[in-house]
C-alpha atoms as a PDB file:
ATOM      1  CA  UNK A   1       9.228  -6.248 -16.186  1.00  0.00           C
ATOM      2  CA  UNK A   2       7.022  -3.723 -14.440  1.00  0.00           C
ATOM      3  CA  UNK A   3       3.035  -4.981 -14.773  1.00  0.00           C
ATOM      4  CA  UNK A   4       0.930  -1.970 -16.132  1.00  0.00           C
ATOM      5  CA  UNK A   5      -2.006  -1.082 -14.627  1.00  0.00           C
ATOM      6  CA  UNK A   6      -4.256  -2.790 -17.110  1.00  0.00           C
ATOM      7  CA  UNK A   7      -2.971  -6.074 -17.155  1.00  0.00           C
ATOM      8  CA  UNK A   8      -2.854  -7.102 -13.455  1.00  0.00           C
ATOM      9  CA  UNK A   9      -5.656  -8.825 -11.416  1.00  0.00           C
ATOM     10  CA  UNK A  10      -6.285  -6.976  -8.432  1.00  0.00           C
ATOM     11  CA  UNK A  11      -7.856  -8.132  -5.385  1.00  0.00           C
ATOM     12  CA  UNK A  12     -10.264  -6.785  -2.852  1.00  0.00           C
ATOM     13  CA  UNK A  13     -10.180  -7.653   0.852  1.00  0.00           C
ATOM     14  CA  UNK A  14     -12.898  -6.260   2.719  1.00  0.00           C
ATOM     15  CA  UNK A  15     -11.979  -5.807   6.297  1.00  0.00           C
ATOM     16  CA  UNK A  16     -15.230  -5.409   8.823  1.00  0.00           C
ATOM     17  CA  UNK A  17     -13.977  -4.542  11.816  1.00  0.00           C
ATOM     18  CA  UNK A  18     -16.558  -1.750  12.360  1.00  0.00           C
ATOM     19  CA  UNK A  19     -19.518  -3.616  11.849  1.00  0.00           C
ATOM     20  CA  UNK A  20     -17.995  -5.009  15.269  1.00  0.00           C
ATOM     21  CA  UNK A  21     -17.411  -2.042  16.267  1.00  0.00           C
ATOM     22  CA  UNK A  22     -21.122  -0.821  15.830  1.00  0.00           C
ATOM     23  CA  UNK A  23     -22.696  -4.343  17.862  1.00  0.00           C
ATOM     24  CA  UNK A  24     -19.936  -3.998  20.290  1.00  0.00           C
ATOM     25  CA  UNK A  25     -21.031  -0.326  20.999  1.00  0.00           C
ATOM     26  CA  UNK A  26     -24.284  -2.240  23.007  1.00  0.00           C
ATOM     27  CA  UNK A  27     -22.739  -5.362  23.475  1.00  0.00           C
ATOM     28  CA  UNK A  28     -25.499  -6.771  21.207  1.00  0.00           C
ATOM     29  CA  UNK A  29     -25.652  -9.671  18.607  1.00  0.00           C
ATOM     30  CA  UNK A  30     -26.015  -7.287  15.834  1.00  0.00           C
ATOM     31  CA  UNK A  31     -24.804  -6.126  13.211  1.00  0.00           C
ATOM     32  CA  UNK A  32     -23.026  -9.378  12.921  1.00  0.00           C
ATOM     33  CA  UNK A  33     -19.633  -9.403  11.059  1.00  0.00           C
ATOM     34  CA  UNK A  34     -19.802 -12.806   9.615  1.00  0.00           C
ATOM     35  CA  UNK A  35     -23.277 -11.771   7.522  1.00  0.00           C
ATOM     36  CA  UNK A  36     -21.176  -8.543   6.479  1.00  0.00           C
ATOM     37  CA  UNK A  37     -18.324 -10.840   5.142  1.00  0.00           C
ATOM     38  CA  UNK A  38     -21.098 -12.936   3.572  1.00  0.00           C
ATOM     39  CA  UNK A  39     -22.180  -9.720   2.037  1.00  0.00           C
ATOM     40  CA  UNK A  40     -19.359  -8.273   0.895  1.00  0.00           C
ATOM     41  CA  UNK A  41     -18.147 -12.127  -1.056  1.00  0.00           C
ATOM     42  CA  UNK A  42     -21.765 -11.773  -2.600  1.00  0.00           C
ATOM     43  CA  UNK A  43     -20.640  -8.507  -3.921  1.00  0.00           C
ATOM     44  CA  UNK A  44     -17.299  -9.481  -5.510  1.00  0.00           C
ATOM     45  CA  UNK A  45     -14.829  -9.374  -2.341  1.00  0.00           C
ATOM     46  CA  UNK A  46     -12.086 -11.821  -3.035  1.00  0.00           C
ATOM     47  CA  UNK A  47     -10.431 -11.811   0.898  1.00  0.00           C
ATOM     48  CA  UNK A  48     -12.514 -10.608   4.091  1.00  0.00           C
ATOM     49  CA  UNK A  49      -9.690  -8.963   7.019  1.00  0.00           C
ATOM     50  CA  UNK A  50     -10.566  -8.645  10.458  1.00  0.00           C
ATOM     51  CA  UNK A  51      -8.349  -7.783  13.015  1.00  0.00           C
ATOM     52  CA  UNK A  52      -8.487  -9.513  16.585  1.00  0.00           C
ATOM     53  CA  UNK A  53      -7.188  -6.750  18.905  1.00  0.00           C
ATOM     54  CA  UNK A  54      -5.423  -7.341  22.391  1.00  0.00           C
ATOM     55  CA  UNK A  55      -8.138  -4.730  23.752  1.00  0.00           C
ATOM     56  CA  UNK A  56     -10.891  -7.050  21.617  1.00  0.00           C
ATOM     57  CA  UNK A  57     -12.330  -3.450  20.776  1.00  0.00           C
ATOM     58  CA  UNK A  58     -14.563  -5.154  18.200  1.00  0.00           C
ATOM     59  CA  UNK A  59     -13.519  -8.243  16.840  1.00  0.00           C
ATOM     60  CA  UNK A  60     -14.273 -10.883  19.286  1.00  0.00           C
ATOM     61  CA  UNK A  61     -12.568 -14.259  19.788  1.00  0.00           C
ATOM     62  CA  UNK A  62     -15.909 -16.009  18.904  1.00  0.00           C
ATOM     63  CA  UNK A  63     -15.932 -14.447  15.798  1.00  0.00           C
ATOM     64  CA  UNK A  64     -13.153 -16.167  14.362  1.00  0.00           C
ATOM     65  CA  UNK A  65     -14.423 -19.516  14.027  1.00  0.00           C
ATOM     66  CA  UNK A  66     -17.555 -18.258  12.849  1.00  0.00           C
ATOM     67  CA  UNK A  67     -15.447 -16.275   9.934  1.00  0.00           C
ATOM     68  CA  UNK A  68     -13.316 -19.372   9.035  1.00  0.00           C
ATOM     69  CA  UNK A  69     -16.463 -21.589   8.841  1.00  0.00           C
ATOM     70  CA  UNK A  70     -18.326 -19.046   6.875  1.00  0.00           C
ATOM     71  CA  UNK A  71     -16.093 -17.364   4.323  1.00  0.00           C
ATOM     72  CA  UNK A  72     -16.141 -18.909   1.212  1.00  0.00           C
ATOM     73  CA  UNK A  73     -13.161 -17.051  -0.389  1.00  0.00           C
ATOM     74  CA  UNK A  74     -10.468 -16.231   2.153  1.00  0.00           C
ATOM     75  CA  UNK A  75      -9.898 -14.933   5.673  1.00  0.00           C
ATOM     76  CA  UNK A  76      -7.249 -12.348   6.479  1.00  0.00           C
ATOM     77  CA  UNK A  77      -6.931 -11.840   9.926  1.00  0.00           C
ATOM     78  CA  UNK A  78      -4.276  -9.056  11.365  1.00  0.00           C
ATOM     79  CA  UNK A  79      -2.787 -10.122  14.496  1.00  0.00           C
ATOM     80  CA  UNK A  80      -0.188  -8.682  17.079  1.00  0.00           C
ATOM     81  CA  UNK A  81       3.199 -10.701  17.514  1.00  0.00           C
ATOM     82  CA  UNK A  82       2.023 -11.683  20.772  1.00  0.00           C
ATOM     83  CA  UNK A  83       1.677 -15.330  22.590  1.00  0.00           C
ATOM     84  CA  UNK A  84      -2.024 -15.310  23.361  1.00  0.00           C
ATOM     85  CA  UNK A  85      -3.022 -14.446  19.569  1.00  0.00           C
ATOM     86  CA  UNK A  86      -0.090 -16.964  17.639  1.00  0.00           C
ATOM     87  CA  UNK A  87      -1.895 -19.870  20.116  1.00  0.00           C
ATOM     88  CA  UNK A  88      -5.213 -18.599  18.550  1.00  0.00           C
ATOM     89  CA  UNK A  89      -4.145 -18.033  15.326  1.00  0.00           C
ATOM     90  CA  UNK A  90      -2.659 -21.647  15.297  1.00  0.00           C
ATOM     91  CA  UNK A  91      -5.773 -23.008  16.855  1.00  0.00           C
ATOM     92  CA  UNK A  92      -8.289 -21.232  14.571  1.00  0.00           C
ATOM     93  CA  UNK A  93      -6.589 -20.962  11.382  1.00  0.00           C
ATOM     94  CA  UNK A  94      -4.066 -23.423  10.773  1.00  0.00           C
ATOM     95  CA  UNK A  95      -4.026 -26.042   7.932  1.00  0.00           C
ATOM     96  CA  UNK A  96      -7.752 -27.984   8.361  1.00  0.00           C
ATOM     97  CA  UNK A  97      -8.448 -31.936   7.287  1.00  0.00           C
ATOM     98  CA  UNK A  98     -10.637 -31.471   4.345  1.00  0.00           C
ATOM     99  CA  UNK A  99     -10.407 -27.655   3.908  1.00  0.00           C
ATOM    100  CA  UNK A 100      -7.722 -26.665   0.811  1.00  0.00           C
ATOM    101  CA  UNK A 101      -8.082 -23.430   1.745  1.00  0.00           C
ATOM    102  CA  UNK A 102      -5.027 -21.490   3.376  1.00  0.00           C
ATOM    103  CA  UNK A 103      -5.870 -18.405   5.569  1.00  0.00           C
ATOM    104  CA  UNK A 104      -3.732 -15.740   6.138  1.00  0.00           C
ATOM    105  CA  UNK A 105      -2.291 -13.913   9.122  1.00  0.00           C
ATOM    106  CA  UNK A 106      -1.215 -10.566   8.810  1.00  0.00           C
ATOM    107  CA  UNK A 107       1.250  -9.644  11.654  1.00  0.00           C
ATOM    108  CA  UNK A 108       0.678  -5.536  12.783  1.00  0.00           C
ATOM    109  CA  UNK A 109       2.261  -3.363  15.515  1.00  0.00           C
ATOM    110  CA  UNK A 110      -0.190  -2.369  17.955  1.00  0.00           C
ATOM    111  CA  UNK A 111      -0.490   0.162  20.920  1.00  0.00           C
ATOM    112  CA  UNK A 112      -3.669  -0.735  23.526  1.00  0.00           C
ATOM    113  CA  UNK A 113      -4.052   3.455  23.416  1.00  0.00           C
ATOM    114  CA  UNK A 114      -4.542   3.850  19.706  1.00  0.00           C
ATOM    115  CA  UNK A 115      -7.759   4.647  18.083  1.00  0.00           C
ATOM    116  CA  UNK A 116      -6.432   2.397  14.819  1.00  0.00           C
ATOM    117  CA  UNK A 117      -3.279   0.931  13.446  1.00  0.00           C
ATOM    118  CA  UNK A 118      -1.133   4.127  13.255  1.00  0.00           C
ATOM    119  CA  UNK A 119       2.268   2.640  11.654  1.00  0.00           C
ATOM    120  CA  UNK A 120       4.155  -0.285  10.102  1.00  0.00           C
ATOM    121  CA  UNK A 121       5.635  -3.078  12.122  1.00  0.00           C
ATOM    122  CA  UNK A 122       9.086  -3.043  12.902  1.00  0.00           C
ATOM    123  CA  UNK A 123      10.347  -5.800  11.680  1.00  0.00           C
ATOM    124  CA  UNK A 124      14.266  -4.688  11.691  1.00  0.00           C
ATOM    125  CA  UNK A 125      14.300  -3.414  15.519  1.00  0.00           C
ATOM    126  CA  UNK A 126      12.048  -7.067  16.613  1.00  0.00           C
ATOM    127  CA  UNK A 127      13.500  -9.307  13.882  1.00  0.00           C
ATOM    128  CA  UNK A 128      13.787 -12.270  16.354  1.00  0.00           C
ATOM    129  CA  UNK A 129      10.506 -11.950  17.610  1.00  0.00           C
ATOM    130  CA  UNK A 130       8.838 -11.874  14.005  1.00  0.00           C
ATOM    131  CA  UNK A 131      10.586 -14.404  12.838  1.00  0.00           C
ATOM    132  CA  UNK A 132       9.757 -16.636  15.572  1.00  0.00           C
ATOM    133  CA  UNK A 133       6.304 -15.403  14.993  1.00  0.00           C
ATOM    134  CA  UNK A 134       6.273 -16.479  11.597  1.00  0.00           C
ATOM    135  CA  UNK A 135       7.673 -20.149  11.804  1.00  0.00           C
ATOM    136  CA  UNK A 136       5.130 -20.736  14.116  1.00  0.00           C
ATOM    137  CA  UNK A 137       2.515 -20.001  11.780  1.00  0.00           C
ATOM    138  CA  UNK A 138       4.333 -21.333   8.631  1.00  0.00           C
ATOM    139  CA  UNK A 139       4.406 -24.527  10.700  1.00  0.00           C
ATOM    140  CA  UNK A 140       0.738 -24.113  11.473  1.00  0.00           C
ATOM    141  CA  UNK A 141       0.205 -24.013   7.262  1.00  0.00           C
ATOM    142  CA  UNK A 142      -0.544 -20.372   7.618  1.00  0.00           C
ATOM    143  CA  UNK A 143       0.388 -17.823   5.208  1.00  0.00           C
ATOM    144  CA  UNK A 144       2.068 -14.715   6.660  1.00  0.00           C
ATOM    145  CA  UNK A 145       2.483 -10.899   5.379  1.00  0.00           C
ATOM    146  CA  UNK A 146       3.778  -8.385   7.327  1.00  0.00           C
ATOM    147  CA  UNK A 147       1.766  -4.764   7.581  1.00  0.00           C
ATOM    148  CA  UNK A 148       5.180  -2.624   6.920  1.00  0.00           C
ATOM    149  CA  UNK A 149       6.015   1.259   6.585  1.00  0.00           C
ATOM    150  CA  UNK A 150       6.964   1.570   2.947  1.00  0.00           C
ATOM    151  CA  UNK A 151      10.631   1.695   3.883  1.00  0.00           C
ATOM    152  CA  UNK A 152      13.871  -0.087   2.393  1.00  0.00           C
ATOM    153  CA  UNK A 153      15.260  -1.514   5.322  1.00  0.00           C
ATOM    154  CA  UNK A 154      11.604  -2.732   6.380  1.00  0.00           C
ATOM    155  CA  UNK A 155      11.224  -4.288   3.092  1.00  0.00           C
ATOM    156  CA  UNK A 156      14.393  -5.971   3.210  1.00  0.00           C
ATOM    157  CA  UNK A 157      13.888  -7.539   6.110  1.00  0.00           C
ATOM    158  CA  UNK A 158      10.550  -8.920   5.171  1.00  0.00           C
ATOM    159  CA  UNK A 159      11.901 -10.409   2.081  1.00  0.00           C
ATOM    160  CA  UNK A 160      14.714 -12.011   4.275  1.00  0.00           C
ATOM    161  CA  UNK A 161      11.950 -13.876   6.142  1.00  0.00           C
ATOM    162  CA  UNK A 162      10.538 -15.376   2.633  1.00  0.00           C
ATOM    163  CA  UNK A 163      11.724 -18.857   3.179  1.00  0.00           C
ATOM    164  CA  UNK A 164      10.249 -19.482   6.655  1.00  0.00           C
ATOM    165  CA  UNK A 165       7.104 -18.301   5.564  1.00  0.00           C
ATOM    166  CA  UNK A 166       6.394 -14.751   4.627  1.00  0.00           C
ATOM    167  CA  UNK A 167       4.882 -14.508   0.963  1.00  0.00           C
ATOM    168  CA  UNK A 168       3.088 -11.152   1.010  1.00  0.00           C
ATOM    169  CA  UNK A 169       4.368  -7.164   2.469  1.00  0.00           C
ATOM    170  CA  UNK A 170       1.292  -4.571   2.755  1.00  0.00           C
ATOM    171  CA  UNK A 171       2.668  -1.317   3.148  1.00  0.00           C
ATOM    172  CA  UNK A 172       1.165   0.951   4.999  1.00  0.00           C
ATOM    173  CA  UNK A 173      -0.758   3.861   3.549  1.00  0.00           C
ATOM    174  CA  UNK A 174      -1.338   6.000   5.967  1.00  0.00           C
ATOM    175  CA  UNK A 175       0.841   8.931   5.150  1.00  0.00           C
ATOM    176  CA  UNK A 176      -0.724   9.094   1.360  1.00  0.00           C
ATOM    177  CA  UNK A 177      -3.979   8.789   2.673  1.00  0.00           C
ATOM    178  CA  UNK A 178      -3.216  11.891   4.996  1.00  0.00           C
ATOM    179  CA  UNK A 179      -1.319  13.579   1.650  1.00  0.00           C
ATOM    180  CA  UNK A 180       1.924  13.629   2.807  1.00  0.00           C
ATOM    181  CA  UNK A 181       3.727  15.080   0.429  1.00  0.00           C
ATOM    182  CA  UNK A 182       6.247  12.963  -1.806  1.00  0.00           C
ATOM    183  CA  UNK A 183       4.429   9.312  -0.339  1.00  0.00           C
ATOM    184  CA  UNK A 184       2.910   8.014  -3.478  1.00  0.00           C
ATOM    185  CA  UNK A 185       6.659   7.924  -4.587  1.00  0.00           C
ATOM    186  CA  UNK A 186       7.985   6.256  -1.843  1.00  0.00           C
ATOM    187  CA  UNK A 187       5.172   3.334  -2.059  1.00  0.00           C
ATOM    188  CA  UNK A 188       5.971   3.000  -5.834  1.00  0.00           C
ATOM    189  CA  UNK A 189       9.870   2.586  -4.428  1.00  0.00           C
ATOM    190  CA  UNK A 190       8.341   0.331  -1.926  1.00  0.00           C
ATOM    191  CA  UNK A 191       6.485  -1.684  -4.238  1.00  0.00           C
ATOM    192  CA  UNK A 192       8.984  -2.413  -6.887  1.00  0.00           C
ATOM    193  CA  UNK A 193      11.225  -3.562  -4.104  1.00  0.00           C
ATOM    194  CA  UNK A 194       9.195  -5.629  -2.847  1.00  0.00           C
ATOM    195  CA  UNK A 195       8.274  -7.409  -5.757  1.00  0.00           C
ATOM    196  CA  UNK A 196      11.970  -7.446  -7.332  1.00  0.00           C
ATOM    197  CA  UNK A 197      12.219  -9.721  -4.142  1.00  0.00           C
ATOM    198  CA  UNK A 198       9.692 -12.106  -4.801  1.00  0.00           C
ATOM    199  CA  UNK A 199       6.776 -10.775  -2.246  1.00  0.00           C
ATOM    200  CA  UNK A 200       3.345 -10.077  -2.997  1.00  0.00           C
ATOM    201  CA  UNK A 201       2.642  -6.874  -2.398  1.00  0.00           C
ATOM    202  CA  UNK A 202      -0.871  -5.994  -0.993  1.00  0.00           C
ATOM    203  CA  UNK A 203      -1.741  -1.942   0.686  1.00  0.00           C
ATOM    204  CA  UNK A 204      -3.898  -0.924   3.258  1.00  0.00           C
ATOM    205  CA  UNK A 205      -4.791   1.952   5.483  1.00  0.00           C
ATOM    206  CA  UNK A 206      -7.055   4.815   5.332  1.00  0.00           C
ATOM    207  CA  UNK A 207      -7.985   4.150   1.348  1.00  0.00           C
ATOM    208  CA  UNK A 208     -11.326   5.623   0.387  1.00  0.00           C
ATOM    209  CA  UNK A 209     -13.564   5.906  -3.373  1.00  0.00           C
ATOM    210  CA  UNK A 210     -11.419   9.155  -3.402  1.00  0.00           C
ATOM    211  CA  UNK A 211      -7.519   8.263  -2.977  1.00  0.00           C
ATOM    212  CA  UNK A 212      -7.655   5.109  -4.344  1.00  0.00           C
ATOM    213  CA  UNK A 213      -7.716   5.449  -8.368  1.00  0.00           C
ATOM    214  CA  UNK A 214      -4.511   7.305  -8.128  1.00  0.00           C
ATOM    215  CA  UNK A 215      -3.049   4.314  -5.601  1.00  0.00           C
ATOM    216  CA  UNK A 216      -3.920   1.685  -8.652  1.00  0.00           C
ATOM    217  CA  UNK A 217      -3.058   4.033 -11.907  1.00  0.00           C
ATOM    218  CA  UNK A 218       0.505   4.900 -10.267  1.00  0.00           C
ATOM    219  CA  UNK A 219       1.948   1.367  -8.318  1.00  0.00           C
ATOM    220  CA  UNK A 220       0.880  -0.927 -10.112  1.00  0.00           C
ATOM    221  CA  UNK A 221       2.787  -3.308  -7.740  1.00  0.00           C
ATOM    222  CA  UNK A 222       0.154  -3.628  -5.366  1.00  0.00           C
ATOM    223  CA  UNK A 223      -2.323  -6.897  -6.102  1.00  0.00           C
ATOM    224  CA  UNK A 224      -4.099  -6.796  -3.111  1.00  0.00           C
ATOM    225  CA  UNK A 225      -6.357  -4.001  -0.976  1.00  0.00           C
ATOM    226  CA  UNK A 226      -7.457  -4.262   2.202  1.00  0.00           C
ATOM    227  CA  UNK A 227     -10.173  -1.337   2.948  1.00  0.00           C
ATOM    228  CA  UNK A 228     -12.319  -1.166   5.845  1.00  0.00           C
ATOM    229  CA  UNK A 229     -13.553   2.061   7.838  1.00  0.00           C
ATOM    230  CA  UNK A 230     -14.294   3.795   4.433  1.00  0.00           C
ATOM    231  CA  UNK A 231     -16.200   0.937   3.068  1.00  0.00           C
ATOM    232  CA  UNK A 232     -18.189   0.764   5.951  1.00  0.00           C
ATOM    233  CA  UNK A 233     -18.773   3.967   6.620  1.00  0.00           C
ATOM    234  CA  UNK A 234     -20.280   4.370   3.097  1.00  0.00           C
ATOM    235  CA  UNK A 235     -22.217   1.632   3.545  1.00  0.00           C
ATOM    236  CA  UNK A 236     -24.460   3.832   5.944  1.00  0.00           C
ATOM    237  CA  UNK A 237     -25.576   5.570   2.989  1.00  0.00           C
ATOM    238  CA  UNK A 238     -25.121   3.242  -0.122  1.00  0.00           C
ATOM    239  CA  UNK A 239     -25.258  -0.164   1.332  1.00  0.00           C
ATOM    240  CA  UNK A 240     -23.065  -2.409   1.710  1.00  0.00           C
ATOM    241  CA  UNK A 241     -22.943  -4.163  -1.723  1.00  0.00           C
ATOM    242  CA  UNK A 242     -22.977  -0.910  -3.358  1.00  0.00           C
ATOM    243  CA  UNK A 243     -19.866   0.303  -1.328  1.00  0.00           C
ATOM    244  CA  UNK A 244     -18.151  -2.815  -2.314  1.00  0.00           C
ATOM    245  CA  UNK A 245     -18.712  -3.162  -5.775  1.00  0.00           C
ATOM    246  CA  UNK A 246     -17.430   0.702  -6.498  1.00  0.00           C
ATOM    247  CA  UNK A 247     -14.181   0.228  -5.409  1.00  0.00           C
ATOM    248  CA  UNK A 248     -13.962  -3.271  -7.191  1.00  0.00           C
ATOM    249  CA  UNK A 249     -14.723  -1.286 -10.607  1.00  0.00           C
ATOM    250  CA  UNK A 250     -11.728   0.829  -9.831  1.00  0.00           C
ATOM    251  CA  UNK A 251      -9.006  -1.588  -8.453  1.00  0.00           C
ATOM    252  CA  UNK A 252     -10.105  -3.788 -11.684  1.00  0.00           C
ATOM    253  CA  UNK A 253     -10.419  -1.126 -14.256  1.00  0.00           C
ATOM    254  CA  UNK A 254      -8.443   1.698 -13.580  1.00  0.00           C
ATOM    255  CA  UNK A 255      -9.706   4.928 -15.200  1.00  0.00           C
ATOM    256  CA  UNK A 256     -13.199   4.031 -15.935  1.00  0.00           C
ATOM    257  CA  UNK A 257     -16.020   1.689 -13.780  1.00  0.00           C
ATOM    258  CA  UNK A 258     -17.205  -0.290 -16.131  1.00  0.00           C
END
């Protein structure tokens, strides 16, 4: 049975990448991205994202403890399929004596000479290497979603990887962000694959106050958002708690904010 748009329990993740971004612009201690995360739980955020980049263009290594220690809901953290960052991942976010919490890895493709995330991971053409990936951070007690293209064969093979791990697929939504014509169909496709195949199925990339409502009316699939840049960026002018709280009113009550 397809969930109407009413009736599910949506969830925010907050990612804060670019308040990095701004203190690593002069290499100073602030803005700090653990009191954003702080700030954005106080407003209602039910995840905080980061992503720890090979290039460590904002996020920095030190960070992450400082996240795990200090979020009080969960931390999402994106990661490349790469050595270095499955040894930190393990390290800083596996299973903790005394914490019940279990923090998330979300595995991305990533090119040193992009300016952001520009597409899914492949998880059909480097099958072996995700799945390797992902037993190593199952075995950790991580959970583990793939950031996918909404495609068939990419959502296939994500749900194939359910049993070593992988729970959750967010599809990318780039292309509807950038109105490509036709996308909002292919991520409702997407979506009810996903979830016919037992995944939780979060969406992320490029969402603002102005593309969303359609996003949460029309797939009502998705459970989970992860928005950054936009929330940030708004924050210049709103504030932070503001900027959070207005897309909480329309993830949780679709066609009205109150």
């Amino acid at each position: 049975m397809t969930p109407s748009s009413s009736t599910v329990l949506r969830r925010l993740g907050v990612n804060i990448d670019h308040v990095a971004t701004l203190r690593q612009a002069r290499r100073e201690r602030y803005p700090d991205p653990v009191a954003a995360a702080m700030a954005a739980e106080l407003a209602g955020a039910d995840q905080v994202t980061c992503h720890l980049r090979g290039d460590r263009r904002h996020i920095q290594d030190a960070d992450l403890p400082r996240l795990r220690d200090g979020v009080q809901t969960l931390l999402n953290v994106e990661l490349a399929c790469t050595e270095e960052m499955v040894q930190i991942a393990r390290r800083e976010l596996g299973r903790r004596q005394g914490d019940p919490r279990t923090h998330r890895v979300t595995l991305v493709a990533e090119r040193p000479d992009e300016i952001t995330t520009e597409g899914g991971l492949d998880v059909v053409a480097n099958g072996p290497l995700v799945r390797a990936t992902v037993e190593r951070l199952g075995a950790a007690g991580i959970a583990v979603s793939l950031f996918i293209d909404p495609d068939d064969a990419q959502v296939d093979a994500a749900a194939g990887l359910r049993g070593l791990g992988v729970d959750m697929v967010e599809l990318n939504t780039a292309r509807y962000a950038e109105r490509h014509r036709g996308e909002l169909l292919r991520l409702q496709h997407a979506a009810r694959r996903a979830a016919a195949a037992g995944l939780e199925v979060a969406a992320g990339h490029g969402l603002t106050h102005h593309n969303l409502p359609a996003m949460v009316a029309q797939v009502p699939e998705v459970v989970e958002y992860n928005i950054g840049h936009s929330i940030i960026a708004r924050a210049v002018f709103t504030g932070l708690d503001t900027a959070v709280r207005d897309l909480l009113a329309i993830i949780r009550h679709p066609g009205g904010r109150g």
